[in-house]
C-alpha atoms as a PDB file:
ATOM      1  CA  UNK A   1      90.849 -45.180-192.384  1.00  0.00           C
ATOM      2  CA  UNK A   2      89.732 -42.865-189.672  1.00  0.00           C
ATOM      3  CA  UNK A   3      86.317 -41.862-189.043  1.00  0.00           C
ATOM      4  CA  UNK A   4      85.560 -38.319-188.974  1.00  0.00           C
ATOM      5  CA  UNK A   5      82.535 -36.142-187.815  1.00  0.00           C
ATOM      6  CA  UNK A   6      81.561 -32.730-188.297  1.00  0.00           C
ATOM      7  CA  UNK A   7      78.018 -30.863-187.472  1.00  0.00           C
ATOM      8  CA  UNK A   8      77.662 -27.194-188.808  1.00  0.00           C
ATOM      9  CA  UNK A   9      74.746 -25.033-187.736  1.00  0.00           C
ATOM     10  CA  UNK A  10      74.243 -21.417-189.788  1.00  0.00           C
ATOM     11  CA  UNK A  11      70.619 -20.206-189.289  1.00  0.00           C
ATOM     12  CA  UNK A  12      67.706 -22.287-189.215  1.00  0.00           C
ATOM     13  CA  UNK A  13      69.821 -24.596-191.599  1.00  0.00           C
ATOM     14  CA  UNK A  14      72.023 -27.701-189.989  1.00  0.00           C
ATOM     15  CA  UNK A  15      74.297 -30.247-191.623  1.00  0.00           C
ATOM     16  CA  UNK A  16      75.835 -33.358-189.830  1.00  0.00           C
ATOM     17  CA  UNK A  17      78.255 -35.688-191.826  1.00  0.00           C
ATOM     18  CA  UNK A  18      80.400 -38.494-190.581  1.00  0.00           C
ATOM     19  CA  UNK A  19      82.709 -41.001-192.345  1.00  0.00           C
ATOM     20  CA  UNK A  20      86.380 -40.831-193.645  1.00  0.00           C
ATOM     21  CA  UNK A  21      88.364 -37.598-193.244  1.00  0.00           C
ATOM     22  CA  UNK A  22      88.799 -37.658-196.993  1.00  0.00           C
ATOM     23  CA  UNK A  23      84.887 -38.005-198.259  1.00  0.00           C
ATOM     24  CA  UNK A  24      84.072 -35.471-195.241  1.00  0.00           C
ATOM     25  CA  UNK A  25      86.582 -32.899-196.328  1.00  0.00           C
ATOM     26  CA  UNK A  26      85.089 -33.153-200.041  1.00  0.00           C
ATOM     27  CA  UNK A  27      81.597 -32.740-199.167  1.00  0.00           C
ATOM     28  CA  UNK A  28      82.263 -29.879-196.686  1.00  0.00           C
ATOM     29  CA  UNK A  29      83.901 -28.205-199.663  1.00  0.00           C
ATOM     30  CA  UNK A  30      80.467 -28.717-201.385  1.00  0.00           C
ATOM     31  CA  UNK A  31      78.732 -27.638-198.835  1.00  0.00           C
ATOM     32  CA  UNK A  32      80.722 -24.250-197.782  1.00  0.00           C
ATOM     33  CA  UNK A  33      79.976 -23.503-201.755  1.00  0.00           C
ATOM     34  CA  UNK A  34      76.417 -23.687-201.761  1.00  0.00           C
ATOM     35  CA  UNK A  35      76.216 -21.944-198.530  1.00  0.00           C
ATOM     36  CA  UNK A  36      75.000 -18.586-199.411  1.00  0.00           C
ATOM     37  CA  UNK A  37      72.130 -19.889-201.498  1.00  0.00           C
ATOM     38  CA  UNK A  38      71.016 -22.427-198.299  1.00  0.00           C
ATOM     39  CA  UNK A  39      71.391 -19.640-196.358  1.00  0.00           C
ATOM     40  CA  UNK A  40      68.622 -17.717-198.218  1.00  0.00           C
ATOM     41  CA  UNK A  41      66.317 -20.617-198.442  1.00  0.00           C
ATOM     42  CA  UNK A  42      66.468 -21.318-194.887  1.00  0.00           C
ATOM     43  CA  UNK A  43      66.709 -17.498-193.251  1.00  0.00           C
ATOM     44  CA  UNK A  44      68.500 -17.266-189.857  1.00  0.00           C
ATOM     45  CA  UNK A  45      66.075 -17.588-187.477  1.00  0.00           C
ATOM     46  CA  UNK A  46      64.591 -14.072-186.148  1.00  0.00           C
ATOM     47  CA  UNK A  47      65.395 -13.074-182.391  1.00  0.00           C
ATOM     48  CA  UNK A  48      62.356 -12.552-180.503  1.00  0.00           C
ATOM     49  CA  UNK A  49      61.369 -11.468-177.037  1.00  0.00           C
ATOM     50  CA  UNK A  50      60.601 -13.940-173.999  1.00  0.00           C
ATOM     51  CA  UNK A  51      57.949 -12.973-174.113  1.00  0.00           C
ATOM     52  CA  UNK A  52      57.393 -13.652-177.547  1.00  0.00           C
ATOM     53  CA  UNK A  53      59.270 -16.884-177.374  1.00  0.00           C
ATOM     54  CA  UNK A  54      57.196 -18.380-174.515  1.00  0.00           C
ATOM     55  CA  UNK A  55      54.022 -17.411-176.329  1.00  0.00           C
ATOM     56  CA  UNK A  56      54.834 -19.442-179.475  1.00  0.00           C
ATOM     57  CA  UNK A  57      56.243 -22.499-177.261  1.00  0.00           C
ATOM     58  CA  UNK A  58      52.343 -22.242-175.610  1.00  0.00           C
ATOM     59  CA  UNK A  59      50.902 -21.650-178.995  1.00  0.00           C
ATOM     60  CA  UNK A  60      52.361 -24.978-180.309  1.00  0.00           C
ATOM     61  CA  UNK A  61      51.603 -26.636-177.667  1.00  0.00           C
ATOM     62  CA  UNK A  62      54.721 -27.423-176.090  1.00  0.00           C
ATOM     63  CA  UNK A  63      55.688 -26.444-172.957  1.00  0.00           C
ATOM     64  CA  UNK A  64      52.728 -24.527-171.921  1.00  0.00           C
ATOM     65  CA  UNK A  65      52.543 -22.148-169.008  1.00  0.00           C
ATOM     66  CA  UNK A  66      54.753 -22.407-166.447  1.00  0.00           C
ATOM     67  CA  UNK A  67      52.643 -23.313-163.748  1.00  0.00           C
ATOM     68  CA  UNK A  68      51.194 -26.092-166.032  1.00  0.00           C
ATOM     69  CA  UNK A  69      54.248 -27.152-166.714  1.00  0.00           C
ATOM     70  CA  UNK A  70      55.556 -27.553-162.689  1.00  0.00           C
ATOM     71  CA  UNK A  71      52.778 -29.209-162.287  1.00  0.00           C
ATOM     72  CA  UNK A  72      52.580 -31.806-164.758  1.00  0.00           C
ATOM     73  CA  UNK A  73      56.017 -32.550-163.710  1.00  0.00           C
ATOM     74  CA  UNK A  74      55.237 -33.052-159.973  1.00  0.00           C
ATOM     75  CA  UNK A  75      57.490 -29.918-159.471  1.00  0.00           C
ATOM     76  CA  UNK A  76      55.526 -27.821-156.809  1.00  0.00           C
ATOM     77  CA  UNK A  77      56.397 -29.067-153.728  1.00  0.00           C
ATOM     78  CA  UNK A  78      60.415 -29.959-153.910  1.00  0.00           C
ATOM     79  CA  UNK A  79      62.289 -27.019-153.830  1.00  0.00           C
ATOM     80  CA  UNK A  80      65.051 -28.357-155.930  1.00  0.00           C
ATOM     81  CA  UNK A  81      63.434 -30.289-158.543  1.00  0.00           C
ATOM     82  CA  UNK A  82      61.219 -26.799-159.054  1.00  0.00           C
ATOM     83  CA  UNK A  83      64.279 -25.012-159.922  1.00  0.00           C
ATOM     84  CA  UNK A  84      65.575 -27.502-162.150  1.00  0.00           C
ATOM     85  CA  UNK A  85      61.956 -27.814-164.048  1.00  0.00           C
ATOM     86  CA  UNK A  86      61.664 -24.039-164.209  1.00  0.00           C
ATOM     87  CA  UNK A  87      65.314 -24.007-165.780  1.00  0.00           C
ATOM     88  CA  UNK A  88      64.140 -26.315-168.649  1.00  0.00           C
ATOM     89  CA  UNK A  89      61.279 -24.713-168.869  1.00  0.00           C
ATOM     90  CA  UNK A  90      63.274 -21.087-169.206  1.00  0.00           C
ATOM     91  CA  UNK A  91      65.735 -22.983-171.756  1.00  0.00           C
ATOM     92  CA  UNK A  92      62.562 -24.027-173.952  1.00  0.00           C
ATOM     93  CA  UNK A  93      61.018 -21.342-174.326  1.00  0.00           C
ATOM     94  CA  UNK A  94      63.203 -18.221-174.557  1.00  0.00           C
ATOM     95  CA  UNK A  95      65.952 -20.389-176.560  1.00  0.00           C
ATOM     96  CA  UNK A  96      68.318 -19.183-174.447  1.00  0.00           C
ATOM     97  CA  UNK A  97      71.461 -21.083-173.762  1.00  0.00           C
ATOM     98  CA  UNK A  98      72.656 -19.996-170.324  1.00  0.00           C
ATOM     99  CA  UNK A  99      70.336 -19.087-167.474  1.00  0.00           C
ATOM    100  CA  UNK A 100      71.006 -17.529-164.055  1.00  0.00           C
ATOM    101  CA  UNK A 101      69.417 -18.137-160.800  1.00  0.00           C
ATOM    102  CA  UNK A 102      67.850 -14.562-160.717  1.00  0.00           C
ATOM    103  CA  UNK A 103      66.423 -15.483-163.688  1.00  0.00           C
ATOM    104  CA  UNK A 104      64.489 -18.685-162.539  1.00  0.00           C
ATOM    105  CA  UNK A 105      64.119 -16.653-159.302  1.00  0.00           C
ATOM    106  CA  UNK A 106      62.268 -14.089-161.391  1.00  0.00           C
ATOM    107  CA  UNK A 107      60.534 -16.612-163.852  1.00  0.00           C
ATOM    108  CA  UNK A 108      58.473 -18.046-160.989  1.00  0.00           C
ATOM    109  CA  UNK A 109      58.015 -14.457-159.609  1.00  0.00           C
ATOM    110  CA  UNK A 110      56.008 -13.749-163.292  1.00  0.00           C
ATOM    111  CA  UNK A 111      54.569 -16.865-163.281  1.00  0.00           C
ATOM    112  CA  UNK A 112      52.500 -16.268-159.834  1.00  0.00           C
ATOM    113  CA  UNK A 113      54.249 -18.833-158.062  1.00  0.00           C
ATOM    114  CA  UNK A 114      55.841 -19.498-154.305  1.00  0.00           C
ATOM    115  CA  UNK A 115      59.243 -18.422-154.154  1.00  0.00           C
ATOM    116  CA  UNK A 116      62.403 -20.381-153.933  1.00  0.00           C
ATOM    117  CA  UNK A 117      63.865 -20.490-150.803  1.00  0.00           C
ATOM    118  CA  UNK A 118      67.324 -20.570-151.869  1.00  0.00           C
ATOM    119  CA  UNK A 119      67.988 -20.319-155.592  1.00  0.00           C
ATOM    120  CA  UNK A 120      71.597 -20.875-155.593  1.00  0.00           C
ATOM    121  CA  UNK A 121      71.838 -23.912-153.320  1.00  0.00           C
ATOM    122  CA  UNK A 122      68.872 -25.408-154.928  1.00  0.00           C
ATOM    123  CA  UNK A 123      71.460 -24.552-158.440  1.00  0.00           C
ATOM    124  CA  UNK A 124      74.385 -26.398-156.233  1.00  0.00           C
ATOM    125  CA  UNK A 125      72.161 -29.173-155.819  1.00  0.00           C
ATOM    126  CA  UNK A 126      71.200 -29.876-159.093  1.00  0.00           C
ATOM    127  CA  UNK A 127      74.927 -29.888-160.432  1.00  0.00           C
ATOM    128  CA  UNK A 128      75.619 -32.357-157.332  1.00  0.00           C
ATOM    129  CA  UNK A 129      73.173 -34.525-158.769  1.00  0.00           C
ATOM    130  CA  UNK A 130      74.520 -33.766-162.553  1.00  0.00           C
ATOM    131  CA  UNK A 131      70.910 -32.079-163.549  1.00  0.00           C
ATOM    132  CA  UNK A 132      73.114 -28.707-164.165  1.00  0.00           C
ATOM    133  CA  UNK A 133      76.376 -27.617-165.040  1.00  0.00           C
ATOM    134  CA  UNK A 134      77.757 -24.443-164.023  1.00  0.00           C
ATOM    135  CA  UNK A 135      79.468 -22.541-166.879  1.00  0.00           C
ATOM    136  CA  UNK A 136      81.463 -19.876-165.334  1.00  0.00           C
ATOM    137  CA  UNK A 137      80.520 -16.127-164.868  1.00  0.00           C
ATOM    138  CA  UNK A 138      77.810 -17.013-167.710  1.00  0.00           C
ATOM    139  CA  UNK A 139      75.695 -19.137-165.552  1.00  0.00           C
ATOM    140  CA  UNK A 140      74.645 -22.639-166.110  1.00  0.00           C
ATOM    141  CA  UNK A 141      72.593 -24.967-168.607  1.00  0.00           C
ATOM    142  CA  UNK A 142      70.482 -28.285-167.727  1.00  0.00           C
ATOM    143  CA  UNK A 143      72.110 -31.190-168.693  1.00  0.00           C
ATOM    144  CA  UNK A 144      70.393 -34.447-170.408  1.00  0.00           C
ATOM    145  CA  UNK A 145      70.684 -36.061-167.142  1.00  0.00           C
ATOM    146  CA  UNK A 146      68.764 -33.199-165.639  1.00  0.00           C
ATOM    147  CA  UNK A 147      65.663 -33.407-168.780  1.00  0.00           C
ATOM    148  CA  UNK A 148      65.594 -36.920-168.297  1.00  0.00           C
ATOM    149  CA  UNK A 149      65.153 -36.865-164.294  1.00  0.00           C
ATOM    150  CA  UNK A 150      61.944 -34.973-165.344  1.00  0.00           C
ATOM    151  CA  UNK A 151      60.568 -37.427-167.729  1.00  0.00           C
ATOM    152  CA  UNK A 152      61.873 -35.384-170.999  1.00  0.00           C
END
């Protein structure tokens, strides 16, 4: 029989089940019942602010600052792997799932740190490489490829 695989995300609660089309379809019906009541144990999670977002990532220890951060990745002096480590970094910490150049641009701009020369062909780059992928008029996202260039 066919495998089947199916991932569901609603709020801060996640469920990923694979194996026969038959068993899956049963225990999504299960699951898509008892929904409301997950739902209220595990509360979406709340939208915060950058600012707010980057301060817990620093709190717990994650990501730190970003100037830490370029640095322990060896990401001061090459143009294009800067952009790409200030991209995770952005991703991390504000949660969010499409960035823009002006928005790295910016990010090191806050952050006290030398400018990029070029944002967008150090963007073009990194998707030459396959560190990013443009997504249309929404921007672009770092790919595994690109975390795992930086040791992530």
């Amino acid at each position: 029989m066919a495998e089947a695989k199916i991932e569901i995300k609603v709020g801060a609660f996640s469920f990923t089940g694979e194996g026969t089309e038959k068993w899956l379809s049963e225990e999504l019906e299960k699951l898509l019942a008892k929904l409301p009541e997950l739902v209220e144990i595990a509360p979406p999670e709340s939208e915060s602010t950058n600012t707010e977002a980057a301060a817990k990532a620093k709190k717990n220890g994650k990501l730190g600052t970003l100037p830490n951060f370029l640095k322990d990745k060896n990401a001061t002096d090459n143009q294009v792997k800067k952009f790409l480590a200030t991209a995770v970094w952005l991703h991390d910490t504000t949660g969010k799932d499409r960035l823009t150049t002006t928005e790295v641009k910016n990010a090191l701009k806050n952050a006290s740190q030398p400018k990029l020369t070029n944002p967008a062909d150090c963007l073009n780059s990194n998707v030459g490489k396959g560190h990013c992928e443009k997504d249309g008029d929404s921007g672009f996202f770092v790919t595994d490829p690109g975390r795992t260039s930086l040791g992530l």
